[in-house]
C-alpha atoms as a PDB file:
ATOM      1  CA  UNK A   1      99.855 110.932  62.191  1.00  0.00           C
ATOM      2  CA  UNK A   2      96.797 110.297  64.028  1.00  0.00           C
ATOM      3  CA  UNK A   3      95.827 106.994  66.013  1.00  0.00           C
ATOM      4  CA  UNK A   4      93.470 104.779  65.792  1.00  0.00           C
ATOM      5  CA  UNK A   5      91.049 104.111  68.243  1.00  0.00           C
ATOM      6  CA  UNK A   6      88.158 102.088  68.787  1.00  0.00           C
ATOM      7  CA  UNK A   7      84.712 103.270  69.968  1.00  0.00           C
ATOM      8  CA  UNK A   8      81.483 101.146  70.457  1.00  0.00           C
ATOM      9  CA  UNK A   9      82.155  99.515  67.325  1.00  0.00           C
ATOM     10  CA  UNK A  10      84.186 101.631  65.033  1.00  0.00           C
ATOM     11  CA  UNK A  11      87.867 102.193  64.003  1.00  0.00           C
ATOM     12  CA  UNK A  12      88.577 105.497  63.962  1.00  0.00           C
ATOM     13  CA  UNK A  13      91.288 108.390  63.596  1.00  0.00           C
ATOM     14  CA  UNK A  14      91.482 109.486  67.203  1.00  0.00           C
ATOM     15  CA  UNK A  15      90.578 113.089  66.310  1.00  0.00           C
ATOM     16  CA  UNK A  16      87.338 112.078  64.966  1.00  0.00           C
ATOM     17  CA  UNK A  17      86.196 109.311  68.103  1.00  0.00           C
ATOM     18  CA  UNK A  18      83.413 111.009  70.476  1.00  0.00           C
ATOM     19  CA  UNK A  19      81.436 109.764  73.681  1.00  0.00           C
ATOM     20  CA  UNK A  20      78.278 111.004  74.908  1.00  0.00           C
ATOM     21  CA  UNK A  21      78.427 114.121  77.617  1.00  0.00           C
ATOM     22  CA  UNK A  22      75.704 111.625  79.052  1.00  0.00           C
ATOM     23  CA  UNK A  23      77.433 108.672  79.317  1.00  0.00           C
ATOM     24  CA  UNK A  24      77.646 106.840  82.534  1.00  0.00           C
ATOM     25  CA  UNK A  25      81.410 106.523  82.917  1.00  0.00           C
ATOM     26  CA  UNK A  26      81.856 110.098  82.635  1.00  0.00           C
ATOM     27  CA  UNK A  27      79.338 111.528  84.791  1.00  0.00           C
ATOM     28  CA  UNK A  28      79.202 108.873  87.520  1.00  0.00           C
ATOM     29  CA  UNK A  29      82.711 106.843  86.741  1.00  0.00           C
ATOM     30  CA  UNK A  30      80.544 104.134  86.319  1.00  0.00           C
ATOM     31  CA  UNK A  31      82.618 101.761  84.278  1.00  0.00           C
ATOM     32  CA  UNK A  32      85.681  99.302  84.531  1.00  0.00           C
ATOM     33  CA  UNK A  33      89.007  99.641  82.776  1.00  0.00           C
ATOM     34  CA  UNK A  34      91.660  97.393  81.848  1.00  0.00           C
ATOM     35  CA  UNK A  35      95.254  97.580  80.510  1.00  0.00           C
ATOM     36  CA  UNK A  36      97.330  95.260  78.641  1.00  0.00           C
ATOM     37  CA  UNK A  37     100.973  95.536  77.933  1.00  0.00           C
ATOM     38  CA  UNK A  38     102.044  94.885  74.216  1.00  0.00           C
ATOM     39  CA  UNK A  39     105.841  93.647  73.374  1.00  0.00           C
ATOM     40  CA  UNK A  40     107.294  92.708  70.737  1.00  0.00           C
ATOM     41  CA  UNK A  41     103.792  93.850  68.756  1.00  0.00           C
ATOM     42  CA  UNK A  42     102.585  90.952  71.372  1.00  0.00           C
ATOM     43  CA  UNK A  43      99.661  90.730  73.717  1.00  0.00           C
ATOM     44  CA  UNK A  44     101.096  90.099  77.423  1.00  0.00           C
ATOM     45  CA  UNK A  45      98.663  87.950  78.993  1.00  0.00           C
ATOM     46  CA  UNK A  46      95.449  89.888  77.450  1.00  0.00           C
ATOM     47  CA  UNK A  47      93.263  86.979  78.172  1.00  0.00           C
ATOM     48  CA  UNK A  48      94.299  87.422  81.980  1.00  0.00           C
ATOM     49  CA  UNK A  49      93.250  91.064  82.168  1.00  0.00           C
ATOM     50  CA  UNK A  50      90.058  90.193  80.229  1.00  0.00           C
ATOM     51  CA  UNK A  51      89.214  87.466  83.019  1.00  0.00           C
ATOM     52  CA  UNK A  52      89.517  90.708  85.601  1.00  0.00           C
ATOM     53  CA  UNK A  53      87.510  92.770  83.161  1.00  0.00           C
ATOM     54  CA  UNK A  54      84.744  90.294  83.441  1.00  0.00           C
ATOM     55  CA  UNK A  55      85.063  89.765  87.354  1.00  0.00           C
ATOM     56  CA  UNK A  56      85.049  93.371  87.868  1.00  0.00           C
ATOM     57  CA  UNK A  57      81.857  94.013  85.435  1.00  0.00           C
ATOM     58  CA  UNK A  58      80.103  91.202  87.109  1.00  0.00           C
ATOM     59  CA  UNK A  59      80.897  92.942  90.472  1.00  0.00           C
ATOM     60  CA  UNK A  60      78.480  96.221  89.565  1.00  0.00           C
ATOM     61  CA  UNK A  61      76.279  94.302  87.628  1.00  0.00           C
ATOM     62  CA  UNK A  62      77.556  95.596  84.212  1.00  0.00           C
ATOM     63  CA  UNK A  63      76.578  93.158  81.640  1.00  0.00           C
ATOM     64  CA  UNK A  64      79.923  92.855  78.432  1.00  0.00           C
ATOM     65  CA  UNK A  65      78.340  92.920  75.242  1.00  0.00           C
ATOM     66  CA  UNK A  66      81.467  91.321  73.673  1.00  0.00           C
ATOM     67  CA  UNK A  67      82.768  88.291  74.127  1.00  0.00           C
ATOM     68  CA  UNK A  68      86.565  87.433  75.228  1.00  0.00           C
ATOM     69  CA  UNK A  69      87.273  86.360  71.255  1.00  0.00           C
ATOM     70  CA  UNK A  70      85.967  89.918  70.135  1.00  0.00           C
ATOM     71  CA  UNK A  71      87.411  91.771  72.597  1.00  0.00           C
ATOM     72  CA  UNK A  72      91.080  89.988  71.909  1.00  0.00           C
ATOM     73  CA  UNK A  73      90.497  90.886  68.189  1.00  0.00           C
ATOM     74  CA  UNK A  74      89.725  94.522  68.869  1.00  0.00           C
ATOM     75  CA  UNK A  75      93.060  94.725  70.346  1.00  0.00           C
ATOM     76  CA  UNK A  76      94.841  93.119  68.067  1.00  0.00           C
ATOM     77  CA  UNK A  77      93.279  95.022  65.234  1.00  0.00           C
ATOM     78  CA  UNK A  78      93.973  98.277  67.173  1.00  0.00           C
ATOM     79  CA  UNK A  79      98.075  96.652  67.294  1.00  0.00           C
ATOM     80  CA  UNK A  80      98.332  96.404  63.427  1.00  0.00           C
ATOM     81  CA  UNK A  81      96.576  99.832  62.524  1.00  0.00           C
ATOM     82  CA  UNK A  82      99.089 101.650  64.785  1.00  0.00           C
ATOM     83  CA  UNK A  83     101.998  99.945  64.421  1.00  0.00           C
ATOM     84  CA  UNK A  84     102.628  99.077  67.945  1.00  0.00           C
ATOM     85  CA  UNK A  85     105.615  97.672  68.797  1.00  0.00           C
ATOM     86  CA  UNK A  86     105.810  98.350  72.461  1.00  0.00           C
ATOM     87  CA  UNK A  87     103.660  99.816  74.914  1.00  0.00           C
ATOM     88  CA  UNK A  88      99.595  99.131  75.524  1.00  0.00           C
ATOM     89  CA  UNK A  89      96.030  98.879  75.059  1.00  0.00           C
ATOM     90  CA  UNK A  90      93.480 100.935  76.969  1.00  0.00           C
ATOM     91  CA  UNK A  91      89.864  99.196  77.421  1.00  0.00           C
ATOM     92  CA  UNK A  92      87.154 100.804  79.244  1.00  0.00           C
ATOM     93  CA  UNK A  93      83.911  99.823  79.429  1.00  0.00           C
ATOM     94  CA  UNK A  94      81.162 101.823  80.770  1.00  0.00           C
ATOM     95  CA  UNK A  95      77.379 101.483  81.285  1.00  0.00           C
ATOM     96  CA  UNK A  96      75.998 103.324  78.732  1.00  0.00           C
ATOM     97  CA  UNK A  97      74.949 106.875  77.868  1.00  0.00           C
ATOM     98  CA  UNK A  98      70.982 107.849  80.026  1.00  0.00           C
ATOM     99  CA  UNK A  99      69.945 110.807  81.228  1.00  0.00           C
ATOM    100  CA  UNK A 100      71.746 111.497  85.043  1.00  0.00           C
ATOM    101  CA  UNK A 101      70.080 108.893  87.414  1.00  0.00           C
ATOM    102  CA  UNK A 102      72.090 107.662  90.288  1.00  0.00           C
ATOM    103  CA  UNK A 103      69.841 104.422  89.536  1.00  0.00           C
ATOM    104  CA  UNK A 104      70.927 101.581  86.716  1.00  0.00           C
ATOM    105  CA  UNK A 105      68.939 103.035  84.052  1.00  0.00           C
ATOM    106  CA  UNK A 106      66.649 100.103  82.327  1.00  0.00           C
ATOM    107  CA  UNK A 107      67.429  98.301  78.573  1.00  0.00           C
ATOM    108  CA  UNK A 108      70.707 100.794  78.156  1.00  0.00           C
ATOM    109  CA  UNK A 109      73.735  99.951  75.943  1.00  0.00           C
ATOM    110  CA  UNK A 110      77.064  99.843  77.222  1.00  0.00           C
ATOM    111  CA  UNK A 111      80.062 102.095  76.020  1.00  0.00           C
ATOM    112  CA  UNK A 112      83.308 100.829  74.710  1.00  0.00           C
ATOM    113  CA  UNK A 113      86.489 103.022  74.465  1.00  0.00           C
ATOM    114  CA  UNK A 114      90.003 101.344  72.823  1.00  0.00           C
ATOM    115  CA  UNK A 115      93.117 103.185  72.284  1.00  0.00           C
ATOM    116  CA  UNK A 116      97.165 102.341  72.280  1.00  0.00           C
ATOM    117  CA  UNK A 117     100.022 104.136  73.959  1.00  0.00           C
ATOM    118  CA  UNK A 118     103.453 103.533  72.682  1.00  0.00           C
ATOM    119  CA  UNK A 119     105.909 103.644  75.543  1.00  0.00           C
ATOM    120  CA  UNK A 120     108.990 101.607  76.441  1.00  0.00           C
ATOM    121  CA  UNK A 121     108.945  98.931  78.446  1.00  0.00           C
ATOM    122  CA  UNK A 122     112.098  96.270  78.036  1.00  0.00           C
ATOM    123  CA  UNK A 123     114.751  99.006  78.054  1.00  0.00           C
ATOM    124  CA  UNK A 124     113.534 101.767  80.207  1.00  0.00           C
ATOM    125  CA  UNK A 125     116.454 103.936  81.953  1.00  0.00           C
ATOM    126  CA  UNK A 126     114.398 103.567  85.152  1.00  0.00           C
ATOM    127  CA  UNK A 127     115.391 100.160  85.750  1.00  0.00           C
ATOM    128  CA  UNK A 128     119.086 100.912  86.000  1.00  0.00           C
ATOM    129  CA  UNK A 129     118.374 103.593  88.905  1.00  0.00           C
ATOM    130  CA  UNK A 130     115.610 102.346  90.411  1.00  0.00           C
ATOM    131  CA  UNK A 131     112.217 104.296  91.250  1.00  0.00           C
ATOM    132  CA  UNK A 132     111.455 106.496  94.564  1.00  0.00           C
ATOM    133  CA  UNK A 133     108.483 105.715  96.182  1.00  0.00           C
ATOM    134  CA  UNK A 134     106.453 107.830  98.586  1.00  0.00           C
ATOM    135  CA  UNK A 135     104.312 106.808 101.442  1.00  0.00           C
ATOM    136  CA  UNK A 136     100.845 108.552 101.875  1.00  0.00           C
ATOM    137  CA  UNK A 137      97.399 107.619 103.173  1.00  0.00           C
ATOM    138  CA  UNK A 138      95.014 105.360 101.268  1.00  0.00           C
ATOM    139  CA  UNK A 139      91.780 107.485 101.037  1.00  0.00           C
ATOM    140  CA  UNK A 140      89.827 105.013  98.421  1.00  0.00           C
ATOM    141  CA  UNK A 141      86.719 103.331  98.330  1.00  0.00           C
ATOM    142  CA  UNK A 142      86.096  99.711 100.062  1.00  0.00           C
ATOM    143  CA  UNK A 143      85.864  97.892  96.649  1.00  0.00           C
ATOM    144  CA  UNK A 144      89.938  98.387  95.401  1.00  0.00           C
ATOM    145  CA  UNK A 145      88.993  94.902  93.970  1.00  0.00           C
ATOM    146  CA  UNK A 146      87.044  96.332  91.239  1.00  0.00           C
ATOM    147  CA  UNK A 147      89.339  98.053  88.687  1.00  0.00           C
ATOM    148  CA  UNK A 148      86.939 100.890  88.862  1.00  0.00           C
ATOM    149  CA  UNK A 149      87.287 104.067  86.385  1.00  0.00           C
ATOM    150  CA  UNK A 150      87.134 105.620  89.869  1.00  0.00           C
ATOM    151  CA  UNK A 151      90.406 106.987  89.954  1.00  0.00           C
ATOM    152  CA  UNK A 152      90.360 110.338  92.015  1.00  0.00           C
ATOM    153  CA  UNK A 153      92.407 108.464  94.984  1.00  0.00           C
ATOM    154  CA  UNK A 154      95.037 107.303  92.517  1.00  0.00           C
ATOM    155  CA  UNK A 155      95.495 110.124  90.660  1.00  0.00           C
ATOM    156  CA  UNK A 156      96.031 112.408  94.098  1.00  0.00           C
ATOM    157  CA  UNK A 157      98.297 109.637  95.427  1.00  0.00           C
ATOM    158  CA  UNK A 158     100.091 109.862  91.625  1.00  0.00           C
ATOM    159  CA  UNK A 159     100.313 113.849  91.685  1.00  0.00           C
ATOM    160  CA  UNK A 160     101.588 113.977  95.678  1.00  0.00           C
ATOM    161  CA  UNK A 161     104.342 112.000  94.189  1.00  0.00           C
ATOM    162  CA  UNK A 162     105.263 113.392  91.551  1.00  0.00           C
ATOM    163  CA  UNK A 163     105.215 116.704  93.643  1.00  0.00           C
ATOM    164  CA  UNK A 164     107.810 115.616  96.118  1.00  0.00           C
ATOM    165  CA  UNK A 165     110.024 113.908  93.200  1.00  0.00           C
ATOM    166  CA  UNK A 166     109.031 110.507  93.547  1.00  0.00           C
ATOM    167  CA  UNK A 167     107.237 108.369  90.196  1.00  0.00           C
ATOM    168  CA  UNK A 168     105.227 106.045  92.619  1.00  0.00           C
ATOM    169  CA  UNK A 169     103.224 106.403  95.652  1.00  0.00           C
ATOM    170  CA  UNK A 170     102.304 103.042  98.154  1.00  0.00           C
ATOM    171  CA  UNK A 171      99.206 104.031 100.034  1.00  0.00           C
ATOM    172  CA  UNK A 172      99.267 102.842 103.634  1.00  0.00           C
ATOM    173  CA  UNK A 173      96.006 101.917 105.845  1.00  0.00           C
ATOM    174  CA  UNK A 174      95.729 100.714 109.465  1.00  0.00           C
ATOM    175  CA  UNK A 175      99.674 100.879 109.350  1.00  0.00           C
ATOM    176  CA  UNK A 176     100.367  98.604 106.350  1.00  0.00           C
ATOM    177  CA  UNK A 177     101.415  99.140 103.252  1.00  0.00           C
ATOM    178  CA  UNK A 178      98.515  98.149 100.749  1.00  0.00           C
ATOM    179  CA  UNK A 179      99.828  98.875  97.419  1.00  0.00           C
ATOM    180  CA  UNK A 180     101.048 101.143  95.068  1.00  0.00           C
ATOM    181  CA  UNK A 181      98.619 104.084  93.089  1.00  0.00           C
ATOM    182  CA  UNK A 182      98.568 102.202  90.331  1.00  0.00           C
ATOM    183  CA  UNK A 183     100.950  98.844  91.498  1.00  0.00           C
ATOM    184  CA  UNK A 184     101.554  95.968  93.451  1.00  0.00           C
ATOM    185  CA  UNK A 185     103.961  96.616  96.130  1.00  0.00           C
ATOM    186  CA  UNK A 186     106.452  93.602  96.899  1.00  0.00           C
ATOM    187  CA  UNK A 187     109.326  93.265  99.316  1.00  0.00           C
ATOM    188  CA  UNK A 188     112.318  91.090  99.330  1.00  0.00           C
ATOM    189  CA  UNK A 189     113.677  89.726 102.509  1.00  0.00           C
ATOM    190  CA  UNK A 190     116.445  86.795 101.426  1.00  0.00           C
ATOM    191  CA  UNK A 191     114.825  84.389  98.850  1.00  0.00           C
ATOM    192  CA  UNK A 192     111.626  85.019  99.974  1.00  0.00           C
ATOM    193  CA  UNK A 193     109.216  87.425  97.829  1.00  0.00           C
ATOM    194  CA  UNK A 194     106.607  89.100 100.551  1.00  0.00           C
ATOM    195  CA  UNK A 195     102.922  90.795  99.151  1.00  0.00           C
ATOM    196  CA  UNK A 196      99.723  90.996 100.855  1.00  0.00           C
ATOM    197  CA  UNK A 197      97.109  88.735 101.107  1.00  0.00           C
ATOM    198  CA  UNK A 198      94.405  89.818  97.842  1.00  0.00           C
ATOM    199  CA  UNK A 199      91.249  91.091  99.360  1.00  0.00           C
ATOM    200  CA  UNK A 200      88.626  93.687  98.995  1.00  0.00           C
ATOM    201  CA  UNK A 201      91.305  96.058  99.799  1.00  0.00           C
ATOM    202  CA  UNK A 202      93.710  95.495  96.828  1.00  0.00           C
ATOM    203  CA  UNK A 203      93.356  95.059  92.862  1.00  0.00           C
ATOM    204  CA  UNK A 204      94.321  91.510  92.297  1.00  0.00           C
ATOM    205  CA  UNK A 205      97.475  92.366  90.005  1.00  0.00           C
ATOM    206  CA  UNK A 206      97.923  90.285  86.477  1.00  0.00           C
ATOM    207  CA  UNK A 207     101.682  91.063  86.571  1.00  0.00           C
ATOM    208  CA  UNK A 208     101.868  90.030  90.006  1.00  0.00           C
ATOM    209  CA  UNK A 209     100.058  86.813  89.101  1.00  0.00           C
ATOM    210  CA  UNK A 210     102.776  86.411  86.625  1.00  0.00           C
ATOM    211  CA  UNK A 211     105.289  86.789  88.651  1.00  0.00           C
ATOM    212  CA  UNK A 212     104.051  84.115  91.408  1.00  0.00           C
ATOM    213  CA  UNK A 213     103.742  81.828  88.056  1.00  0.00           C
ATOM    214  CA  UNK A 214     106.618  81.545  87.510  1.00  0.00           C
ATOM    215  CA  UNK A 215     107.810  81.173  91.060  1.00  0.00           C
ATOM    216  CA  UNK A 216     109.636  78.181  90.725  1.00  0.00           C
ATOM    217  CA  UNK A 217     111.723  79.109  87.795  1.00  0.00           C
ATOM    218  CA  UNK A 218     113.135  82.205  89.701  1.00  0.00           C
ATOM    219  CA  UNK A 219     113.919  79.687  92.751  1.00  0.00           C
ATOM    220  CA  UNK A 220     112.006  82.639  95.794  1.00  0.00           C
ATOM    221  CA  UNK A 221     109.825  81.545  98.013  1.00  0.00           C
ATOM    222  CA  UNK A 222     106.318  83.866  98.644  1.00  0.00           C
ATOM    223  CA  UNK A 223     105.281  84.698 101.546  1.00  0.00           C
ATOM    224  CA  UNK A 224     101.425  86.112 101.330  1.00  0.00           C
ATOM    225  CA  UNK A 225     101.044  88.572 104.098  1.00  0.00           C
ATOM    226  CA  UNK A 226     100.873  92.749 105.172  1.00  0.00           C
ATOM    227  CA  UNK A 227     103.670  94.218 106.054  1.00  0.00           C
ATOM    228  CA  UNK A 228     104.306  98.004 107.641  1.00  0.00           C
ATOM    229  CA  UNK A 229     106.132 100.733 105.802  1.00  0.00           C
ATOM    230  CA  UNK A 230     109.062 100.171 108.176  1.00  0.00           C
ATOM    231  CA  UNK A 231     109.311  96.917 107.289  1.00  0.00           C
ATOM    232  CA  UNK A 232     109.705  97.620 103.496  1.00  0.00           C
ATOM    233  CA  UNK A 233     112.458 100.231 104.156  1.00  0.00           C
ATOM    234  CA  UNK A 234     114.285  98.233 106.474  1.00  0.00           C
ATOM    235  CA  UNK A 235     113.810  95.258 103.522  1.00  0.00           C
ATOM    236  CA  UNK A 236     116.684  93.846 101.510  1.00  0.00           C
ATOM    237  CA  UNK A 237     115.126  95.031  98.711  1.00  0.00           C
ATOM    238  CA  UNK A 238     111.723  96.169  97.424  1.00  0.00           C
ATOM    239  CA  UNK A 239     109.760  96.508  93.954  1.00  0.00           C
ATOM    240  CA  UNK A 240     106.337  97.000  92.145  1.00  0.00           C
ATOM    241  CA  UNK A 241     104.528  94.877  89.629  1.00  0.00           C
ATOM    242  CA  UNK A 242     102.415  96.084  86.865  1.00  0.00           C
ATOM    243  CA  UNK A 243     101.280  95.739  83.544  1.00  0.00           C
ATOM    244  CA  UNK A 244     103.028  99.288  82.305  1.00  0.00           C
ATOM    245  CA  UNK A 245     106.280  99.051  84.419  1.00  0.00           C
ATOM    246  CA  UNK A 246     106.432  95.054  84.622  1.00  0.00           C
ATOM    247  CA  UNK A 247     108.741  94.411  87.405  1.00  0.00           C
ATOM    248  CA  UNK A 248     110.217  97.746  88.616  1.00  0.00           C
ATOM    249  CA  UNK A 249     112.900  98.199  91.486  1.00  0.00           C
ATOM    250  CA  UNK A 250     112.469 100.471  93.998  1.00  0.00           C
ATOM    251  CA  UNK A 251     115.145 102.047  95.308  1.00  0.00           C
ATOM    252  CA  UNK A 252     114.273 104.840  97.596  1.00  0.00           C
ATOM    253  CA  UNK A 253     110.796 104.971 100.102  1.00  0.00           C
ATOM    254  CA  UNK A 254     110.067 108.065 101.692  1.00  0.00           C
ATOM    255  CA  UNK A 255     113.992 109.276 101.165  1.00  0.00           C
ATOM    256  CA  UNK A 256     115.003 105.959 102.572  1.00  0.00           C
ATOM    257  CA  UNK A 257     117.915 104.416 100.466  1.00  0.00           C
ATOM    258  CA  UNK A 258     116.868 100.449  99.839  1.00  0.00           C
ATOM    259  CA  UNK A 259     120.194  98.040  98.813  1.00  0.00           C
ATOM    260  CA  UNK A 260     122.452 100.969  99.034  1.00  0.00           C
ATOM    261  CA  UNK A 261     119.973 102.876  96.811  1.00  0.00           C
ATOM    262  CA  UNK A 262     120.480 100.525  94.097  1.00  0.00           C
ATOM    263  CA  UNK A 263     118.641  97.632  92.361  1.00  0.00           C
ATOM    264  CA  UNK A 264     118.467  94.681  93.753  1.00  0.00           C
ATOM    265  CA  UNK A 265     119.702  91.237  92.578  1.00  0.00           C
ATOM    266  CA  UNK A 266     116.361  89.656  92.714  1.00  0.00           C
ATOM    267  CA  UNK A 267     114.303  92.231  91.260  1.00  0.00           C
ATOM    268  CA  UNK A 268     116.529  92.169  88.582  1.00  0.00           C
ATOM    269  CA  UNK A 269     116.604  88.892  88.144  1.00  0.00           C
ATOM    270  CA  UNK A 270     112.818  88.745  88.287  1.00  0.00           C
ATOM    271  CA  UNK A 271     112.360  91.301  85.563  1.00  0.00           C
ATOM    272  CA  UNK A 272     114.508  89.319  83.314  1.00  0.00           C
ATOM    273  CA  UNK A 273     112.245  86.177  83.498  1.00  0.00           C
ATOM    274  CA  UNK A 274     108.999  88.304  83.228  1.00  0.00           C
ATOM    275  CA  UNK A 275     110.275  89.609  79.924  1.00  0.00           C
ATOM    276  CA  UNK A 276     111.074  86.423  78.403  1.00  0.00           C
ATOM    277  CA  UNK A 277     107.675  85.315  79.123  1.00  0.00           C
ATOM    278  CA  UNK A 278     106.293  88.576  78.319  1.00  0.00           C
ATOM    279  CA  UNK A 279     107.955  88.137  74.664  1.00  0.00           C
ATOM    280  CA  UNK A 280     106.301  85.126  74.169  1.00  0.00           C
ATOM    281  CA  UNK A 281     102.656  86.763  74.708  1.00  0.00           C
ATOM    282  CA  UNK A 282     102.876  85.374  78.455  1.00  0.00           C
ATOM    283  CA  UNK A 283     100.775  82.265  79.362  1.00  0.00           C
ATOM    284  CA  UNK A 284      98.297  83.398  81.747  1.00  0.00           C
ATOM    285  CA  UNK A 285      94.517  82.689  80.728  1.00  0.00           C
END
């Protein structure tokens, strides 16, 4: 059985949904994208990753022609069609379809794409082993900000790690770690939590805003600043945020073993209070 999906204003059976070969995003990448984790048949902090949506349209002077309530009600639409119980939303958003013109054309309609992907999230055999991360150099643009549809960078950094056996890659610049492909890269030194400063240079990560929410609860500390890849594997333990792994240990960098090649206490500890808030539809707005 088919899913639905939603495009520029229609529900439809996924075999049936078309975009134009002229349209913007797919002839220039000329769009923003978002992802939002459902649980439970539950929104995890949608409203957060619609806040980014907007920040990141704003950014290339992309006007939404939805609002925030609309664009909520898509998704949850698109949750009751397809029966999703776990997994997530795609939303990308695009300028519109013109003839090719490096230019913004003038008076032109943007695109909007919707679609779910059930995968597992709360149970995942992953986080009893751990993942294997691989270093390599971050070759992207100077806007990582902007959660671009620009995802050439990513999606080498993705395929040179799944080419040496590895599921994520952290992408290092100037000799510091900035994050992962398609994650926030954390390490763990005692009760202290260490991540790097947001900037231009990293995607300002819902789950990891979740995480420092909550900050309190899991009695760490954070410390906000870069650290080098021999930092992280000589770290007591290391991990990656995201809204389709959550909180996910790392266990081996660049065939280093981290904790004995095993997760850690605290990632595992942090995972267990992200997914009680993530249950609950999470809280951040």
């Amino acid at each position: 059985m088919s899913r639905t999906v939603y495009v520029n204003g229609a529900f439809l059976p996924e075999e049936d949904a078309t975009i134009s070969i002229f349209d913007r995003g797919f002839i220039f990448g000329d769009g923003i994208y978002e992802v939002s984790a459902v649980l439970g048949g539950k929104l995890v902090d949608c409203e957060a990753h619609l806040i980014r949506l907007e920040r990141s349209c704003n950014e290339i002077g992309l006007k939404l022609a939805w609002s925030r309530d609309e664009l909520i009600a898509i998704h949850q639409e698109l949750i009751t069609r397809n029966k999703l119980d776990e997994g997530s939303i795609y939303l990308q958003v695009s300028r519109g379809a013109a003839d090719r013109d490096f230019a913004f054309p003038k008076d032109i309609k943007p695109s909007i794409v919707l679609f779910t992907q059930a995968r597992q999230f709360a149970d995942t055999p992953q986080v009893k082993t751990g993942i294997k991360v691989v270093s390599t150099l971050d070759l992207r643009w100077a806007r990582r900000d902007i959660k671009s549809v620009n995802l050439l960078g990513p999606v080498l950094a993705k395929q040179f790690a799944a080419e040496n056996g590895a599921q994520e890659a952290w992408l290092v610049e100037d000799g510091v770690v900035t994050e992962g492909a398609s994650s926030t890269a954390w390490i763990v030194k005692g009760k202290t939590l260490i991540s790097r400063p947001l900037s231009n240079k990293v995607l300002p990560g819902i789950t990891r805003k979740a995480v420092l929410a909550f900050l309190a609860e899991s009695g760490f500390t954070f410390e906000e600043r870069e650290f080098t890849l021999a930092e992280a594997i000589d770290a007591e333990e290391a991990f990656i945020t995201s809204a389709t792994s959550l909180v996910m240990p790392v266990t081996t960098i660049d065939s280093h073993s981290i904790h004995n090649g095993a997760p850690g206490p605290a990632t595992l500890r942090l995972r267990e209070i992200y997914l009680e808030h993530a249950r609950k539809g999470g809280v951040l707005g």
